[in-house]
C-alpha atoms as a PDB file:
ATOM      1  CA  UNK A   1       2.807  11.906   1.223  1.00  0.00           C
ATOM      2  CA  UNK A   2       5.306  11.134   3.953  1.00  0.00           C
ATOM      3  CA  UNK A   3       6.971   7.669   4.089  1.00  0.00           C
ATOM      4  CA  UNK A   4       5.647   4.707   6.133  1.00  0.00           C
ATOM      5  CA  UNK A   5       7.293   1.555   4.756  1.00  0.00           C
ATOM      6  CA  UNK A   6       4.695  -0.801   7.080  1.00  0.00           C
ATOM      7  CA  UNK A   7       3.320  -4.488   6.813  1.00  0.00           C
ATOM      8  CA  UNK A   8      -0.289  -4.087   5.929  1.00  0.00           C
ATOM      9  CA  UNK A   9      -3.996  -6.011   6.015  1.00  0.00           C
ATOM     10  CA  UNK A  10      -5.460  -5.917   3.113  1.00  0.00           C
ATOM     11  CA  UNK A  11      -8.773  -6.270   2.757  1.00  0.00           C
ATOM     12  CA  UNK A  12      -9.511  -7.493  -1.191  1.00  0.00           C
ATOM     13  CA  UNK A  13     -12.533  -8.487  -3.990  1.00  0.00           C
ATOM     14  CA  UNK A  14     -10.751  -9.855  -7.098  1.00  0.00           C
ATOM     15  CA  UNK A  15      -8.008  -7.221  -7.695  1.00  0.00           C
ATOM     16  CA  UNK A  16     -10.014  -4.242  -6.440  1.00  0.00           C
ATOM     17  CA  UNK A  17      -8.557  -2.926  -2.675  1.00  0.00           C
ATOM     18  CA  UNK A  18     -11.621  -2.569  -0.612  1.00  0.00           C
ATOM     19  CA  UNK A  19      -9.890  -1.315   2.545  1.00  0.00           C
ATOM     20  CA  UNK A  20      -5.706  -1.083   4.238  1.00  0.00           C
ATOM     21  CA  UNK A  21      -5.166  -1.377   8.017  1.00  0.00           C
ATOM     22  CA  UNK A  22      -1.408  -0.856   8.863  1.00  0.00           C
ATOM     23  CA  UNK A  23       0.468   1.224  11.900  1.00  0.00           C
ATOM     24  CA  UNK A  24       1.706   4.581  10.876  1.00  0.00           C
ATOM     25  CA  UNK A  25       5.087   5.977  12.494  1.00  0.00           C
ATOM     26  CA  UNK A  26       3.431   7.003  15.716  1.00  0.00           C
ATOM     27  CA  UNK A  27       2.450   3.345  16.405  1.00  0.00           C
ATOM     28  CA  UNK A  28      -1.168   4.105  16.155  1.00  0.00           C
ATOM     29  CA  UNK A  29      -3.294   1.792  13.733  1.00  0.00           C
ATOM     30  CA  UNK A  30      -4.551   3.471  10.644  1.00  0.00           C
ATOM     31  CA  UNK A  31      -7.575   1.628   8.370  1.00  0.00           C
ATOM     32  CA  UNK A  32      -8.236   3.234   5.121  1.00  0.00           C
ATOM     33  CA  UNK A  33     -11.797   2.233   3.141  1.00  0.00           C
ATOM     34  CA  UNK A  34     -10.686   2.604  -0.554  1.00  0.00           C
ATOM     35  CA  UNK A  35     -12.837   4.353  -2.356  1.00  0.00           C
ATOM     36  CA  UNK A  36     -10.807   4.540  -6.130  1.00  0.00           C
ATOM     37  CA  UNK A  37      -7.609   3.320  -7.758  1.00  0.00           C
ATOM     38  CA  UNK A  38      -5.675   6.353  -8.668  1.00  0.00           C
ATOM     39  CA  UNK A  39      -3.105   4.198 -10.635  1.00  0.00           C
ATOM     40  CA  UNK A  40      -0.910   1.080 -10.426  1.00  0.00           C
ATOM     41  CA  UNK A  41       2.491  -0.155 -11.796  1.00  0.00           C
ATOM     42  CA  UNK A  42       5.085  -3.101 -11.554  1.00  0.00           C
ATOM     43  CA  UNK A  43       8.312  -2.550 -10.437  1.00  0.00           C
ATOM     44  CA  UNK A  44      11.257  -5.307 -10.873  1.00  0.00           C
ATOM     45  CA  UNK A  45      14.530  -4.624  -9.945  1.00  0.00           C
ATOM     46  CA  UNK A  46      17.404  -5.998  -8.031  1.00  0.00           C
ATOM     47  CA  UNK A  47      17.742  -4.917  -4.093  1.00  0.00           C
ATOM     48  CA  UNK A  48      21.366  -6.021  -2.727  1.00  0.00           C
ATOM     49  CA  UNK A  49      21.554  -9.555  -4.488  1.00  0.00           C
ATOM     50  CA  UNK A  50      18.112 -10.305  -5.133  1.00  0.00           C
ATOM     51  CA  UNK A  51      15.358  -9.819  -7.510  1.00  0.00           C
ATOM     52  CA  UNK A  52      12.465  -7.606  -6.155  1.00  0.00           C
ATOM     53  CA  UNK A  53       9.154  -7.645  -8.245  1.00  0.00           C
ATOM     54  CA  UNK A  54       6.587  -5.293  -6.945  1.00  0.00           C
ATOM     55  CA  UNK A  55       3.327  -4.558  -7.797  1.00  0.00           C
ATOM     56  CA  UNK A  56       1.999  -0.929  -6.719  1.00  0.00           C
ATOM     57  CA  UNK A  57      -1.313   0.934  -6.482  1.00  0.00           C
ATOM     58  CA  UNK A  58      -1.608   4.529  -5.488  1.00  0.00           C
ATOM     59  CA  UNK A  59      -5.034   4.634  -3.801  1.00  0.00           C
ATOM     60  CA  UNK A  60      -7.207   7.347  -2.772  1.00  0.00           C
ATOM     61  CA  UNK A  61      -9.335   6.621   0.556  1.00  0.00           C
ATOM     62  CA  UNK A  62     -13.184   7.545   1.425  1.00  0.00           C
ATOM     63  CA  UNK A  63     -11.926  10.704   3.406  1.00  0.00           C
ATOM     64  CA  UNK A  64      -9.652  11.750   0.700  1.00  0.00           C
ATOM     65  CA  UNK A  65      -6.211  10.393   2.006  1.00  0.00           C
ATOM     66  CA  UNK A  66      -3.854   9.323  -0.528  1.00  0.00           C
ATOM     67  CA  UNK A  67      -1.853   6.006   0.129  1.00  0.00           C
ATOM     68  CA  UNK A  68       0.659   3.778  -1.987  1.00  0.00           C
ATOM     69  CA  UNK A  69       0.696   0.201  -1.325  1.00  0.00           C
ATOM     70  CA  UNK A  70       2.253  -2.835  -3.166  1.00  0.00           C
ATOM     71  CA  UNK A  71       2.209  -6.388  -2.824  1.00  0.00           C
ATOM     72  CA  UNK A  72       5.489  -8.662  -3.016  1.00  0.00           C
ATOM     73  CA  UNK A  73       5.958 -12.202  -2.581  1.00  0.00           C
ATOM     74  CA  UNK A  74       2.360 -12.690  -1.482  1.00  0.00           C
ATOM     75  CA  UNK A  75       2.815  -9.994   1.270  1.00  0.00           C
ATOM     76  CA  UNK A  76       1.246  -6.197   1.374  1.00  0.00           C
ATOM     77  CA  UNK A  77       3.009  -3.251   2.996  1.00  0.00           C
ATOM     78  CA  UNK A  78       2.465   0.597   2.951  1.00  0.00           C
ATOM     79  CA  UNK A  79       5.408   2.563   1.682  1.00  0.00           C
ATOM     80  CA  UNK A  80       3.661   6.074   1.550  1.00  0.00           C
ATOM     81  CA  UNK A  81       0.962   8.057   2.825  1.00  0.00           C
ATOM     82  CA  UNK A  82      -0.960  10.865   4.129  1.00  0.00           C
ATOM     83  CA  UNK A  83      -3.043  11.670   7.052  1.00  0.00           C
END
């Protein structure tokens, strides 16, 4: 997986991830449909002088891509993926 590090739409039911639209390094939009949860994690730490909390989820789309997104502070980015 190469890093992205992108805002991201996330499309939800409950706490499943039904589908992640973001813009990959080339500037062109990328949509994956989800089709499991590989695995998830929290991650707190501190980044310069403030608290981070993260949640993460290592997804696998329909077409086999693998992505890792997390949501902090009520916002969802990309921070790795292939394809």
């Amino acid at each position: 997986m190469q890093p992205v590090m992108a805002p991201a739409d996330v499309r939800t039911r409950g706490d499943d991830v039904l589908e992640v639209r973001w813009t990959g390094p080339d500037g062109r939009p990328r949509t994956a449909r989800i089709a499991r949860l590989i695995d998830d994690w929290d991650y707190v730490g501190r980044w310069w002088a403030r608290e981070v909390r993260r949640h993460y989820r290592l997804l696998e789309a329909d077409d086999g891509r693998w992505l890792e997104a997390y949501r902090e502070d009520g916002r969802w980015w990309v921070s790795r993926a292939n394809g």
